[in-house]
N, C-alpha and C. Protein backbone atom coordinates (compact mmCIF):
# COMPACT_ATOMS: atom_id res chain seq x y z
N UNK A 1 -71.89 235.31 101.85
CA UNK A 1 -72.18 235.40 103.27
C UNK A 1 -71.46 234.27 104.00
N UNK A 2 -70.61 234.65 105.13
CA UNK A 2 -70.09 234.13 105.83
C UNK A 2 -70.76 232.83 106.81
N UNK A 3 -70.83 231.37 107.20
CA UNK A 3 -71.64 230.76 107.62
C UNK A 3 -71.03 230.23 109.18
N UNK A 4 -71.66 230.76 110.14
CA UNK A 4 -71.38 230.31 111.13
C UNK A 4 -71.39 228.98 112.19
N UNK A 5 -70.22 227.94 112.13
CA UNK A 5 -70.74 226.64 112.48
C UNK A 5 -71.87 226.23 113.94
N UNK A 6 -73.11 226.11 113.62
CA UNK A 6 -73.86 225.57 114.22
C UNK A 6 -73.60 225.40 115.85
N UNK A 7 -72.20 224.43 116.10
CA UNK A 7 -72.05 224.33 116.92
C UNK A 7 -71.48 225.24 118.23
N UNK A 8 -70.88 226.46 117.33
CA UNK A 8 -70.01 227.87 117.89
C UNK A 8 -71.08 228.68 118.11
N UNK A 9 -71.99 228.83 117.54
CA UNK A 9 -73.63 229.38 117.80
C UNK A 9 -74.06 228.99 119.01
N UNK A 10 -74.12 227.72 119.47
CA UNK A 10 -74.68 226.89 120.34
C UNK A 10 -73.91 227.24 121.64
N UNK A 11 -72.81 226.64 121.83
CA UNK A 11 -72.14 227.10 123.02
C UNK A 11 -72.11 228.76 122.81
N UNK A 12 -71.81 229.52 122.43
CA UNK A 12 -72.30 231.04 122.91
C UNK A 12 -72.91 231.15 123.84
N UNK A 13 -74.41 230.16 123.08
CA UNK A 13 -75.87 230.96 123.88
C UNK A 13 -76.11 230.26 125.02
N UNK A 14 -74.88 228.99 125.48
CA UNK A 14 -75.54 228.13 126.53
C UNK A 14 -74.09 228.98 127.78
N UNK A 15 -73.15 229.24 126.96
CA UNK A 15 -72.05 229.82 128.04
C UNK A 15 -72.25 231.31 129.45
N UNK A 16 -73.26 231.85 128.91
CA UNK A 16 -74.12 232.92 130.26
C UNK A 16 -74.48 232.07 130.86
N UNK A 17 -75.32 230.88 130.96
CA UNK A 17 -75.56 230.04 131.96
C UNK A 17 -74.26 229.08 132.54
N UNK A 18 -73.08 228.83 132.25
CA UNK A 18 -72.40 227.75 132.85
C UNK A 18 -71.38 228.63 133.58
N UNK A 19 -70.95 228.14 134.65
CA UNK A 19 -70.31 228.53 135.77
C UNK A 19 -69.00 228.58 135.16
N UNK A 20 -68.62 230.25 135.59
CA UNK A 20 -67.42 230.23 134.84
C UNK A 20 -66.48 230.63 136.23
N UNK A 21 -64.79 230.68 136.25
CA UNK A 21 -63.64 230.90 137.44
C UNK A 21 -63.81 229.70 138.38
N UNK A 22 -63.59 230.04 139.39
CA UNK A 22 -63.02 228.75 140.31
C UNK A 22 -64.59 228.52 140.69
N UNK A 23 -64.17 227.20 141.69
CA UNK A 23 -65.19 226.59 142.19
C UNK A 23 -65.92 227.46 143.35
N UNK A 24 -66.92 226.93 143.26
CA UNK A 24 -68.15 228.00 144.28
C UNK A 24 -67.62 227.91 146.04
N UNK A 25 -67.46 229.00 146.61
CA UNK A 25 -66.83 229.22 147.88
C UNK A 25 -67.65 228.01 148.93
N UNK A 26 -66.39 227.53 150.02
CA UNK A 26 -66.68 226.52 150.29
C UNK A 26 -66.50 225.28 150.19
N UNK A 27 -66.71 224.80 149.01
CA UNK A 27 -66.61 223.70 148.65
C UNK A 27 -65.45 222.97 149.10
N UNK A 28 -65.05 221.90 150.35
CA UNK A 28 -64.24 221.28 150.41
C UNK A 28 -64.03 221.43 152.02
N UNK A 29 -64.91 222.30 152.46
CA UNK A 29 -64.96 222.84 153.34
C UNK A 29 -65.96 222.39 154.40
N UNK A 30 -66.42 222.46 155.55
CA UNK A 30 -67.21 222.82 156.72
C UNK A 30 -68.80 222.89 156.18
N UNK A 31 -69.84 222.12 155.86
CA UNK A 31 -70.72 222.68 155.64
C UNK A 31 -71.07 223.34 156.85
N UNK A 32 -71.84 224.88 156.87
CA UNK A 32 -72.46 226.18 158.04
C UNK A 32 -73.67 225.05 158.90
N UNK A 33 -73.26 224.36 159.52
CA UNK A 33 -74.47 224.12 160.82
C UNK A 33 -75.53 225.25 161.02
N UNK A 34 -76.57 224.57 161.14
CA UNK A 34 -78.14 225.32 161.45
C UNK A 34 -79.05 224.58 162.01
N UNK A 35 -80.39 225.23 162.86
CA UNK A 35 -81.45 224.35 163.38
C UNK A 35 -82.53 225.55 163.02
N UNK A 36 -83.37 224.54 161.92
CA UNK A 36 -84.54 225.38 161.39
C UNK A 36 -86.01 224.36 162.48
N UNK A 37 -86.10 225.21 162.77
CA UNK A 37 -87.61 224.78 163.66
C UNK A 37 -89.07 225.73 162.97
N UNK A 38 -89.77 224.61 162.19
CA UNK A 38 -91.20 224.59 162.25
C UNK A 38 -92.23 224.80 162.44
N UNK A 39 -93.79 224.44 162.95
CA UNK A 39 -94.65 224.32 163.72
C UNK A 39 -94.51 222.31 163.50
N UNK A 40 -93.83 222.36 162.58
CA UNK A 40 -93.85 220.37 162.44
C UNK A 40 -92.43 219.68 162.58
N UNK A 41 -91.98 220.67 162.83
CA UNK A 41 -90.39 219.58 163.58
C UNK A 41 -89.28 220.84 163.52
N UNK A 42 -88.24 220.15 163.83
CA UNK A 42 -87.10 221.26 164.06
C UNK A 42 -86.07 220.14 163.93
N UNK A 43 -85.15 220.37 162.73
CA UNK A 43 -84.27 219.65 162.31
C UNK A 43 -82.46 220.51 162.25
N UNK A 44 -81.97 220.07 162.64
CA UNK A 44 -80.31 220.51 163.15
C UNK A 44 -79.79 219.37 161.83
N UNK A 45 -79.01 220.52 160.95
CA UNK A 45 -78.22 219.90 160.31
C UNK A 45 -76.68 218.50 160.53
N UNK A 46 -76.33 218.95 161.73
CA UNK A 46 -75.30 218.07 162.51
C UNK A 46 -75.87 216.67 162.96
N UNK A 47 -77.16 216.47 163.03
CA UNK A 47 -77.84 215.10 163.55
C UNK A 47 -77.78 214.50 162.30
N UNK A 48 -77.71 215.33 160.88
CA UNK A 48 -77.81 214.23 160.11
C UNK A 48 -75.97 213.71 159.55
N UNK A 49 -75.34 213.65 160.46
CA UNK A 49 -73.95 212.97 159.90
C UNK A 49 -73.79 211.80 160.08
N UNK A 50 -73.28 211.36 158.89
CA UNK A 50 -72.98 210.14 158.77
C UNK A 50 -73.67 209.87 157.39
N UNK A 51 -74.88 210.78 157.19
CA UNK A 51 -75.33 210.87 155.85
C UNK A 51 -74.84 211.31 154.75
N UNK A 52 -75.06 210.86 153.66
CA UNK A 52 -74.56 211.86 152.25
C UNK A 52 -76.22 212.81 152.64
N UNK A 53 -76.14 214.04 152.66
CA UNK A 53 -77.67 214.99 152.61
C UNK A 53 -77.01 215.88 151.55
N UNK A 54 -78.18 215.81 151.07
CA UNK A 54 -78.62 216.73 149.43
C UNK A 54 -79.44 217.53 150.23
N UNK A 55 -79.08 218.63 150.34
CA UNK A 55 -79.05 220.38 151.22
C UNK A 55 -80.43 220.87 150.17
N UNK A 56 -81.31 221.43 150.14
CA UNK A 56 -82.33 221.96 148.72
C UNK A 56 -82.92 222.45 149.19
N UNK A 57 -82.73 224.09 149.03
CA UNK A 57 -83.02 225.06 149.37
C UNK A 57 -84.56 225.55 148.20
N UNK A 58 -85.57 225.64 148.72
CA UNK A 58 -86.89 225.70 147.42
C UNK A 58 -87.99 226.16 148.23
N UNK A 59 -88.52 226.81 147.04
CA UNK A 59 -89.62 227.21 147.77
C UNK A 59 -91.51 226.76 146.73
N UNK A 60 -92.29 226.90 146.95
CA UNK A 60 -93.47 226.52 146.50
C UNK A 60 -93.66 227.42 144.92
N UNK A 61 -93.64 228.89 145.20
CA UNK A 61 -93.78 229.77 144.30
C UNK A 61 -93.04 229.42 143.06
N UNK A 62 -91.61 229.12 143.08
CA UNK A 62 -90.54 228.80 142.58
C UNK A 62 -90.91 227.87 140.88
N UNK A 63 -91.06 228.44 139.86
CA UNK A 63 -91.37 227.14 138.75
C UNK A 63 -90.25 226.07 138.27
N UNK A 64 -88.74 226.55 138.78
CA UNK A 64 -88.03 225.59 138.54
C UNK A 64 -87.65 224.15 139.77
N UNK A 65 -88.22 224.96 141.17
CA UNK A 65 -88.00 224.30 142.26
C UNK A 65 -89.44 223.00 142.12
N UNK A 66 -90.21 223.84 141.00
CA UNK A 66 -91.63 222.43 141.34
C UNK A 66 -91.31 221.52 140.26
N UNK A 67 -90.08 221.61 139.29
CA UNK A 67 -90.18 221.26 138.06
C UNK A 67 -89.22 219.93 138.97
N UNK A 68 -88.32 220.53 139.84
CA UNK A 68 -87.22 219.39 140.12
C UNK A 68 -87.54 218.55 141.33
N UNK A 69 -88.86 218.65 141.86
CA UNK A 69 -89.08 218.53 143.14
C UNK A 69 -89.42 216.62 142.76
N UNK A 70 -90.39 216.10 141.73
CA UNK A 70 -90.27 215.06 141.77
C UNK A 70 -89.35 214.12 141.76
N UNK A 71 -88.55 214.29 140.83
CA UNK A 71 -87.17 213.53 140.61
C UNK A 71 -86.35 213.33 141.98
N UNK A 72 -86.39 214.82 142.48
CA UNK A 72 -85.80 214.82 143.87
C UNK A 72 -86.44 213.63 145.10
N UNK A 73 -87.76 213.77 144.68
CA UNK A 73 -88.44 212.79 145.67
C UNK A 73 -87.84 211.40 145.59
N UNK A 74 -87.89 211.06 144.11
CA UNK A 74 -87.78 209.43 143.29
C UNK A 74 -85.97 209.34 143.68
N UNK A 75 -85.34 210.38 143.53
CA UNK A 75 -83.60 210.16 143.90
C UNK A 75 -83.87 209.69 145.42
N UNK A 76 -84.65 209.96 146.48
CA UNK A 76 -84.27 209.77 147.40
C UNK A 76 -84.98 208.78 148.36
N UNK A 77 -86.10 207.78 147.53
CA UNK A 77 -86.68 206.72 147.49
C UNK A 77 -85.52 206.07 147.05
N UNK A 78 -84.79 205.98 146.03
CA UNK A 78 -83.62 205.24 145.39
C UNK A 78 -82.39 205.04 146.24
N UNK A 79 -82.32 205.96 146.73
CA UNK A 79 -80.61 205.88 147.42
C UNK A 79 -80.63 205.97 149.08
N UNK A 80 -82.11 206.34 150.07
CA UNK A 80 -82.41 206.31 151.13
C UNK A 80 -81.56 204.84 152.24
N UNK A 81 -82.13 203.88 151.50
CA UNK A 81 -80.68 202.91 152.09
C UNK A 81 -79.23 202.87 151.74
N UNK A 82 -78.83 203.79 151.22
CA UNK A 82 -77.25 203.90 150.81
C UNK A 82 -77.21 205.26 151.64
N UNK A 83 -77.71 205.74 152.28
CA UNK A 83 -77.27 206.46 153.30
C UNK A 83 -77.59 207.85 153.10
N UNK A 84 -78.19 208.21 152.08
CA UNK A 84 -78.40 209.58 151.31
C UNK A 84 -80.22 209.90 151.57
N UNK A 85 -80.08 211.04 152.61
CA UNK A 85 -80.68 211.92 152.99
C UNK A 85 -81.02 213.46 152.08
N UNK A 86 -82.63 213.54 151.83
CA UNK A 86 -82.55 215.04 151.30
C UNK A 86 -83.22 215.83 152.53
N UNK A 87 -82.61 216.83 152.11
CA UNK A 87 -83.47 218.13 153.46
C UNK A 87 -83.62 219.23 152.77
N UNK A 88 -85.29 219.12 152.43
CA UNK A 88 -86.01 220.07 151.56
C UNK A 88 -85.66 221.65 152.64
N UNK A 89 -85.19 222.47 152.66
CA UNK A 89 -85.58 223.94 153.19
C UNK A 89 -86.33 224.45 152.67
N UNK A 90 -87.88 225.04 152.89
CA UNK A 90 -88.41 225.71 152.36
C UNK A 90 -88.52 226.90 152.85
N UNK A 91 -88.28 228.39 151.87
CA UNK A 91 -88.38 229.26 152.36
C UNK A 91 -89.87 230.13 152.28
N UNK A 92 -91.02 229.35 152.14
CA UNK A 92 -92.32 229.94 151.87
C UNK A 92 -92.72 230.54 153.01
N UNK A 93 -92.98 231.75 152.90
CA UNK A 93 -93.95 232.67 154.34
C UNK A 93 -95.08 232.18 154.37
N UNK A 94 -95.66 232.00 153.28
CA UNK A 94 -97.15 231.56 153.56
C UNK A 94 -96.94 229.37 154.15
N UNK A 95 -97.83 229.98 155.28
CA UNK A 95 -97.30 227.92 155.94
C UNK A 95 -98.34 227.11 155.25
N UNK A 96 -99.26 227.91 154.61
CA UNK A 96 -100.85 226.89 154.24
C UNK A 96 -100.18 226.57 152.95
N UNK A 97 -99.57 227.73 152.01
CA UNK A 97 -99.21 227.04 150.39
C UNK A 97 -98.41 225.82 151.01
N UNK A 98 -97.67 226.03 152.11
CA UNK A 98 -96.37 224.74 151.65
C UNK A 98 -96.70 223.88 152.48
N UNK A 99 -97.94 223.72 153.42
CA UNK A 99 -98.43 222.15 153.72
C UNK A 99 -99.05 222.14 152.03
N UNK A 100 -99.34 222.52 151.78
CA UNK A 100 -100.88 221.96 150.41
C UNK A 100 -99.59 221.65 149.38
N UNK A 101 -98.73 222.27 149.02
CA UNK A 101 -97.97 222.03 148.28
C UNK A 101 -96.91 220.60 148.34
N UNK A 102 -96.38 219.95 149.99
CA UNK A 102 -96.04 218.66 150.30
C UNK A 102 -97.35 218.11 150.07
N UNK A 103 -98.63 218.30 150.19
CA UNK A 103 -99.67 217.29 150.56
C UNK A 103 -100.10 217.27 148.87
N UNK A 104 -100.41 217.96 147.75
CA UNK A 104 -100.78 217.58 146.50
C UNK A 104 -99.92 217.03 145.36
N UNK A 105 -98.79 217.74 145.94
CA UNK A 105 -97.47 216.79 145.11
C UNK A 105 -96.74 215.82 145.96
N UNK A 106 -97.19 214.93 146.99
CA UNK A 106 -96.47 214.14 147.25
C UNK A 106 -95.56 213.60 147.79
N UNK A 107 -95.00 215.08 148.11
CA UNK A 107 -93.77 215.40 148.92
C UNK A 107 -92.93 214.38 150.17
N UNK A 108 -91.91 213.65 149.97
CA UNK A 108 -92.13 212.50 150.78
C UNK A 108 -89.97 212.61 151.54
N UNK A 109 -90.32 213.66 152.06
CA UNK A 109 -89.12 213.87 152.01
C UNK A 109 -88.23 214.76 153.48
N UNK A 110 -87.43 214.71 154.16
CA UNK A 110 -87.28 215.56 155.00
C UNK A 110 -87.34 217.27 154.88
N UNK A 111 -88.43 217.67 155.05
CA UNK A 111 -89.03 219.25 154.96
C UNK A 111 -88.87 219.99 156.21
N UNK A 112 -88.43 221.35 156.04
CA UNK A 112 -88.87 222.12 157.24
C UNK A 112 -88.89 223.37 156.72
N UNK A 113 -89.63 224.44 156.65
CA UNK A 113 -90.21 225.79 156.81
C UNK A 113 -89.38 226.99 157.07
N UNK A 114 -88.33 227.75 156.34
CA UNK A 114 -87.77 228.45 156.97
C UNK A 114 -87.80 229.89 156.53
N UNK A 115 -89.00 230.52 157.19
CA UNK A 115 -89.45 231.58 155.81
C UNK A 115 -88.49 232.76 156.24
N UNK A 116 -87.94 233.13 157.21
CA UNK A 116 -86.84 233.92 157.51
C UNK A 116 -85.34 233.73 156.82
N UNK A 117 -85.05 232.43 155.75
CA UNK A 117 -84.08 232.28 155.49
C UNK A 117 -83.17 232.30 155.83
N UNK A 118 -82.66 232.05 157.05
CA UNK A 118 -81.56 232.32 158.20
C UNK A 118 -80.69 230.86 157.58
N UNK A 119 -80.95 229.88 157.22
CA UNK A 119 -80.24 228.74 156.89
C UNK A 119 -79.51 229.07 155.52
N UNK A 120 -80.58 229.67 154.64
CA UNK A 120 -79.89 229.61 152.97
C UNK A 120 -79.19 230.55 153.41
N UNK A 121 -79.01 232.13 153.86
CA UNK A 121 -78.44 233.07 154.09
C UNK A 121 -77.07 232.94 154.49
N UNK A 122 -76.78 231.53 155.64
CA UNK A 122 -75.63 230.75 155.63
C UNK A 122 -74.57 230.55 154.86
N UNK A 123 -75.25 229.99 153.23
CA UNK A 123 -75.20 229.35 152.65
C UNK A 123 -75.02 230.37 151.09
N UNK A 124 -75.09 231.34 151.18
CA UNK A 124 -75.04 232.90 150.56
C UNK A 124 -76.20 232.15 149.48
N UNK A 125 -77.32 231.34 149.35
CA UNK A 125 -78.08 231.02 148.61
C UNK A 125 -79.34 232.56 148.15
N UNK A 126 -79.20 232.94 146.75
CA UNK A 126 -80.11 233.62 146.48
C UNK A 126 -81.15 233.17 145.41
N UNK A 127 -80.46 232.18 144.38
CA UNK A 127 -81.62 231.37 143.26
C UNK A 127 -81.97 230.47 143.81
N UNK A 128 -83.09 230.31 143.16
CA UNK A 128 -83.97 229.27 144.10
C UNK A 128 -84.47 227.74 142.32
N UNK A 129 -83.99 226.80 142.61
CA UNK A 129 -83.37 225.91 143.65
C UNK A 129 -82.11 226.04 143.92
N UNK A 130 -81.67 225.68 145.20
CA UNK A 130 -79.83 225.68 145.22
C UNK A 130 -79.53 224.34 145.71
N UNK A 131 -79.13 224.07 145.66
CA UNK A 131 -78.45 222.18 146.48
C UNK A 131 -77.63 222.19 146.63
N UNK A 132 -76.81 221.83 147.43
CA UNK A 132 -75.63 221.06 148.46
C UNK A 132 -75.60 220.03 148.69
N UNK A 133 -74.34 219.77 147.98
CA UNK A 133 -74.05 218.11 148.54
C UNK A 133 -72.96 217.85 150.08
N UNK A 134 -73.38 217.74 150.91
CA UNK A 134 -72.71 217.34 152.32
C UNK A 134 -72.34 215.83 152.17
N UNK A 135 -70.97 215.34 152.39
CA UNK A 135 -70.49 214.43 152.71
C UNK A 135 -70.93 213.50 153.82
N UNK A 136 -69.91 212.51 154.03
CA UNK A 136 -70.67 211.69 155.44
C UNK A 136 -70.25 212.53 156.85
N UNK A 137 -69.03 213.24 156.40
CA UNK A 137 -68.06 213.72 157.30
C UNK A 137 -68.75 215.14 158.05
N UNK A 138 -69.69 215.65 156.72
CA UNK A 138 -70.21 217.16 157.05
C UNK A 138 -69.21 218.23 156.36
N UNK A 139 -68.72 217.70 154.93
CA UNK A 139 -68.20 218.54 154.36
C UNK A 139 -68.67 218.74 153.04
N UNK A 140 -68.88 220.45 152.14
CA UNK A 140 -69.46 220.05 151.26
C UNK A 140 -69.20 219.77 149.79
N UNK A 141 -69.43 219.47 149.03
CA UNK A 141 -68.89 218.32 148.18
C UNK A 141 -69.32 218.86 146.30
N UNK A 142 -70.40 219.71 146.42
CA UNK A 142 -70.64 219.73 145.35
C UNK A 142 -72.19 220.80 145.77
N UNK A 143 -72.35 221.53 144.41
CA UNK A 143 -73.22 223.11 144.19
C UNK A 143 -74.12 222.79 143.15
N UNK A 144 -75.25 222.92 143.35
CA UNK A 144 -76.20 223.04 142.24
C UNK A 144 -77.16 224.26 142.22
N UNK A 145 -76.84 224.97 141.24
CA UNK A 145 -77.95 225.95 141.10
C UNK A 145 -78.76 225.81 139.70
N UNK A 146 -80.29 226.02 139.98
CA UNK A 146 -81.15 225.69 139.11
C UNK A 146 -81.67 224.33 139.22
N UNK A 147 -82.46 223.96 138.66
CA UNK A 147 -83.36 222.86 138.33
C UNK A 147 -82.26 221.69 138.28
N UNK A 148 -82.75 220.54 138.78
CA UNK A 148 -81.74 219.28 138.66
C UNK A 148 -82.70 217.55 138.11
N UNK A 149 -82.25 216.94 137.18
CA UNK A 149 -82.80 215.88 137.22
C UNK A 149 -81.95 214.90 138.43
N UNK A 150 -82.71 214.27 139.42
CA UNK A 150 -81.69 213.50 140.36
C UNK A 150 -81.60 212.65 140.34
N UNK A 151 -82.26 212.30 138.65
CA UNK A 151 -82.18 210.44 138.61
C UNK A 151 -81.35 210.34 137.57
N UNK A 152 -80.33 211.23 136.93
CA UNK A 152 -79.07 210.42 135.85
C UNK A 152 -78.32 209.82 136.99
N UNK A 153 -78.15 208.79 135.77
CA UNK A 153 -76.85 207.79 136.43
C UNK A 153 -75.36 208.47 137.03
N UNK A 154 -75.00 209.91 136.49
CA UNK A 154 -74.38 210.54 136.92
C UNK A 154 -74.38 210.77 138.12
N UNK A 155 -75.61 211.73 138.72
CA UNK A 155 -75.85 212.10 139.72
C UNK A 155 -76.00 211.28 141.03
N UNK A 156 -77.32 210.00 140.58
CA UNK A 156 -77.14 209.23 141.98
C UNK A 156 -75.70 208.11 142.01
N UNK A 157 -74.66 208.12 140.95
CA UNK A 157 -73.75 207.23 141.13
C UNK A 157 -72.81 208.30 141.57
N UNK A 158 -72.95 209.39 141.75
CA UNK A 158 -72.01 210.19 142.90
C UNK A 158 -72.18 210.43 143.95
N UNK A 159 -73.50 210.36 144.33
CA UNK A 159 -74.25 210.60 145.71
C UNK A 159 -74.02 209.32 146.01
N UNK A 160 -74.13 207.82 145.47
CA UNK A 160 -73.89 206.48 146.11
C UNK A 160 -72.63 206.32 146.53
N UNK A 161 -71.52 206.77 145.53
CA UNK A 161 -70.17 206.67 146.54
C UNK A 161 -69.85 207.64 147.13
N UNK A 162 -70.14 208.06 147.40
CA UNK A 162 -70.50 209.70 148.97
C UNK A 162 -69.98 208.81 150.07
């Protein structure tokens, strides 16, 4: 019997998940301006320039969006004086899950409510989590889909020189 190396096994089963052809449309480009309004604020993407903003498109229901939501919090306690802004979008219809959901986990972060999805839709976002990295300039820089840890040294030492 023929034995297959371990490691050729491995990448197989991880290659359906990794992004395969060119880079994700956009990128290098214009991030899509939007103003998502609330019942608790109304935030315009263009007021935040000058920032590095981590774009995070999530919703409450979501088990990978609650899995990444802390880290996300702790990345942006960390790098908030280096100029790096997150802007949670949430697309929850129901408004009571996603106050209870900022208010029991902690949530400490720029949030706004957008259960019509008119912002991710922008943004051709359909998995939920998605992230965007926006430059200082308002250009965008980098794509995350799925769950993210935002505290490797990788990640916030690219968002710091943003």
């Amino acid at each position: 019997m023929r034995r297959v190396p371990i490691l050729l096994v491995l990448l197989t089963l991880c290659l359906p998940g990794c992004y395969s052809g060119s880079r994700p449309p956009r990128i290098g480009t214009a991030a899509p301006d939007f103003t998502v309004q609330d019942a608790d604020r109304k935030v315009t993407l263009t007021e935040l320039r000058g920032k590095v903003v981590v774009l995070n498109f999530w919703a409450t229901w979501c088990p990978p969006c609650i899995e990444e939501m802390p880290s996300l919090v702790q990345m942006q306690q960390q790098l908030k004086n280096k100029g790096v802004e997150v802007l949670a979008v949430s697309i929850d219809v129901d408004e009571n899950a996603y106050h209870k959901f900022l208010k029991d986990h902690g949530v400490d972060l720029l949030t706004v409510r957008d259960p019509d999805q008119k912002s991710s839709n922008l943004y051709g976002t359909y998995k939920w989590p998605e992230t965007y990295i926006i430059d200082r300039n308002g250009v965008l820089r980098r794509k995350f889909i799925g769950a993210v840890n935002w505290n490797t040294p990788e990640i916030t030492d690219f968002l710091a020189k943003l």
